[in-house]
C-alpha atoms as a PDB file:
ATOM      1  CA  UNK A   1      41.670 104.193 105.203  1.00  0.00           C
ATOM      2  CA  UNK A   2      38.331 104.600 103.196  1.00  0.00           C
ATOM      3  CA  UNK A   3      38.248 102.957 100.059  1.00  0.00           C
ATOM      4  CA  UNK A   4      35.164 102.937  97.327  1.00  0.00           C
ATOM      5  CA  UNK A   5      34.807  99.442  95.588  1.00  0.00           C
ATOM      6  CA  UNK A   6      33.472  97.994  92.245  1.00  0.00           C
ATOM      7  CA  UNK A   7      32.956  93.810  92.650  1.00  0.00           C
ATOM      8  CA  UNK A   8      31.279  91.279  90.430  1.00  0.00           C
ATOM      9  CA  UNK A   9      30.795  87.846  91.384  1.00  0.00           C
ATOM     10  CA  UNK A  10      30.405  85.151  88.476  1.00  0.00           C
ATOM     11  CA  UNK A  11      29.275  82.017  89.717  1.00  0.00           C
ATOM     12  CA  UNK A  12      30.681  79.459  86.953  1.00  0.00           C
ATOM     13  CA  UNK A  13      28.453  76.391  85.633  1.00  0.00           C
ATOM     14  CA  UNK A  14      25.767  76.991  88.271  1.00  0.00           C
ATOM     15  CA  UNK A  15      22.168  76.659  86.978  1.00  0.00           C
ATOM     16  CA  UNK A  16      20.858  78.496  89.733  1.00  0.00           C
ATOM     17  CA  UNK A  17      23.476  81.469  89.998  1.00  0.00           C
ATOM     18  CA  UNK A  18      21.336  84.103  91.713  1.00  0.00           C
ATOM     19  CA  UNK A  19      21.626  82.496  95.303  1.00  0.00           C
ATOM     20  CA  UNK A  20      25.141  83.236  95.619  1.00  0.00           C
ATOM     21  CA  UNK A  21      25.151  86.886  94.160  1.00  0.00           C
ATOM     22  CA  UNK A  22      22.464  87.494  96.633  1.00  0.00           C
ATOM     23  CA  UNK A  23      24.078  85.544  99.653  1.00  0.00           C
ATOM     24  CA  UNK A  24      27.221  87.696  98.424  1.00  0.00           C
ATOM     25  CA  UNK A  25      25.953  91.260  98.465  1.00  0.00           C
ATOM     26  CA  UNK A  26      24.089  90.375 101.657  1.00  0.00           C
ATOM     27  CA  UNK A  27      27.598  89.228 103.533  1.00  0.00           C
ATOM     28  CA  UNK A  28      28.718  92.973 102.667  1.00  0.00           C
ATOM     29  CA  UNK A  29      25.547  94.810 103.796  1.00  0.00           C
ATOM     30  CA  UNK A  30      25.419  92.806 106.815  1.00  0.00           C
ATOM     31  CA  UNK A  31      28.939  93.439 107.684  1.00  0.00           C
ATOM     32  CA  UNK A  32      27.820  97.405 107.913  1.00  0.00           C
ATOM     33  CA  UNK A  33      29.132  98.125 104.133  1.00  0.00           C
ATOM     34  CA  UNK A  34      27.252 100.763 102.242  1.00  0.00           C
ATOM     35  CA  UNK A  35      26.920  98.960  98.822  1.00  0.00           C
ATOM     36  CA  UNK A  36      25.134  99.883  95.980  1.00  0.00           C
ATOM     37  CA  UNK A  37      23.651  96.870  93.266  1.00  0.00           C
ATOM     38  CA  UNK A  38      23.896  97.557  89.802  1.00  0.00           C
ATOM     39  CA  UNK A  39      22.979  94.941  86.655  1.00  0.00           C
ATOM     40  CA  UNK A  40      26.756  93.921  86.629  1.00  0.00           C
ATOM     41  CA  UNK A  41      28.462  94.795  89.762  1.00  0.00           C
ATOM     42  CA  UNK A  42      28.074  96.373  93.239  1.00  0.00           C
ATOM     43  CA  UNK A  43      29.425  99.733  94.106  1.00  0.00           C
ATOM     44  CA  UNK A  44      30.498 100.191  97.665  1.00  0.00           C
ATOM     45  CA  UNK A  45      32.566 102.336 100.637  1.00  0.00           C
ATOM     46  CA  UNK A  46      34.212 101.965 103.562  1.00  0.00           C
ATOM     47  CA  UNK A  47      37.033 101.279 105.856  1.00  0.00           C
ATOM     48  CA  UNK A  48      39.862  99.418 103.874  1.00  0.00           C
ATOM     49  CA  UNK A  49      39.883  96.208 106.306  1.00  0.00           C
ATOM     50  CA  UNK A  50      36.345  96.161 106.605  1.00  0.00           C
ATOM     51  CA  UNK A  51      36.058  95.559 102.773  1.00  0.00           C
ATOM     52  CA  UNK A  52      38.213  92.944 102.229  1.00  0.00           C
ATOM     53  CA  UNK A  53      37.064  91.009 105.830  1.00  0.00           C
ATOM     54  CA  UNK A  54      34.041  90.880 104.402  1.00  0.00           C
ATOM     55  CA  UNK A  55      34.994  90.161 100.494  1.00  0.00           C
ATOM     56  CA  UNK A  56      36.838  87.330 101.816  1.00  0.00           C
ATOM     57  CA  UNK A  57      33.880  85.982 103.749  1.00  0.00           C
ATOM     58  CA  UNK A  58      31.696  86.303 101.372  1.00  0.00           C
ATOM     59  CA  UNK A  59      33.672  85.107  98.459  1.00  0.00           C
ATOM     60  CA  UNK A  60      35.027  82.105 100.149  1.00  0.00           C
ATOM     61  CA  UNK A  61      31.318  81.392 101.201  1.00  0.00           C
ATOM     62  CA  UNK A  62      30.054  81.698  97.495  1.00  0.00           C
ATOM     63  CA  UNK A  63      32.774  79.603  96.407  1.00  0.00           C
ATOM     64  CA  UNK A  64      31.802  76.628  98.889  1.00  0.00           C
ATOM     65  CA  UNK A  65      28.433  76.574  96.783  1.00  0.00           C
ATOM     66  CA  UNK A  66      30.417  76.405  93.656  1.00  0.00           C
ATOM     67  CA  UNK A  67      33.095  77.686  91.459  1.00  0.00           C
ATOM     68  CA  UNK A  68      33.575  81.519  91.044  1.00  0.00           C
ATOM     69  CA  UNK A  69      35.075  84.488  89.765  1.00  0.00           C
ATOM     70  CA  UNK A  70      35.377  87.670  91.571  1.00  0.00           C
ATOM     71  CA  UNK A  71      36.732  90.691  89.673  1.00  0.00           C
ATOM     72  CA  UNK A  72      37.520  93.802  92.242  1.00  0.00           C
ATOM     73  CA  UNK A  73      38.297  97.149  91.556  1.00  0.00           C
ATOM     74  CA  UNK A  74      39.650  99.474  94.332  1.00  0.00           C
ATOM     75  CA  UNK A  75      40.057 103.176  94.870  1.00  0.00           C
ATOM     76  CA  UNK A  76      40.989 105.249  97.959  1.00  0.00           C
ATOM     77  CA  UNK A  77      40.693 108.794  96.334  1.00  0.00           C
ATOM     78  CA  UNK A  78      37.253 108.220  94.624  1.00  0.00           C
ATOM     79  CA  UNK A  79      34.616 110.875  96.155  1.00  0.00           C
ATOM     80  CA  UNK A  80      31.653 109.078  97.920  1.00  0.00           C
ATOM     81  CA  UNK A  81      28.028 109.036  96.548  1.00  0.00           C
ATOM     82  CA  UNK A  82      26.979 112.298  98.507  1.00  0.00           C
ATOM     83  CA  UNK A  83      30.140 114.485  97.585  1.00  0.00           C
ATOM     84  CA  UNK A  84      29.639 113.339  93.376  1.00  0.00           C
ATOM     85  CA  UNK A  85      25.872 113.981  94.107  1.00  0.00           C
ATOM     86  CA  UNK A  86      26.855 117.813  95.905  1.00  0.00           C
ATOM     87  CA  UNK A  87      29.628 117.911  93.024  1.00  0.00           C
ATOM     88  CA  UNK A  88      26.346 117.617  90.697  1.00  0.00           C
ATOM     89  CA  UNK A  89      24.315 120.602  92.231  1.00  0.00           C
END
């Protein structure tokens, strides 16, 4: 099943908290999600297992670097970027 996604990772007490968003949002790109980086989360789609493989990898690699919260929102009749964007026209 296709899903669309909104995630946020928080790393907590971290000084330097930008490695782990970025090692975070790369785990999902690299795993062949199409994800989209906003200020405050990342918007993405695909196949329901294939999201939450590779939210588990990369939250469970984020939190070996340090405590974290992850807040996840999920959808499977949300339309994709191209059919809003057609929607638009």
């Amino acid at each position: 099943m296709k899903i669309t996604f909104q995630v946020s990772l928080y790393p907590i007490a971290q000084q330097n908290f930008k490695p782990p968003i970025d090692d975070f949002i790369k785990q999902l790109r690299d795993d062949g999600i199409d994800a989209t980086v906003y200020e405050t989360s990342t918007i993405g789609t695909a196949d329901s297992s294939l999201v939450f493989d590779s939210l588990k990898k990369a939250y469970e690699s984020a939190a070996r670097k340090g405590d974290a919260v992850m807040v996840l929102t999920v959808v499977n009749g949300a339309p994709s970027k191209d059919e809003l964007e057609n929607l638009n026209r």
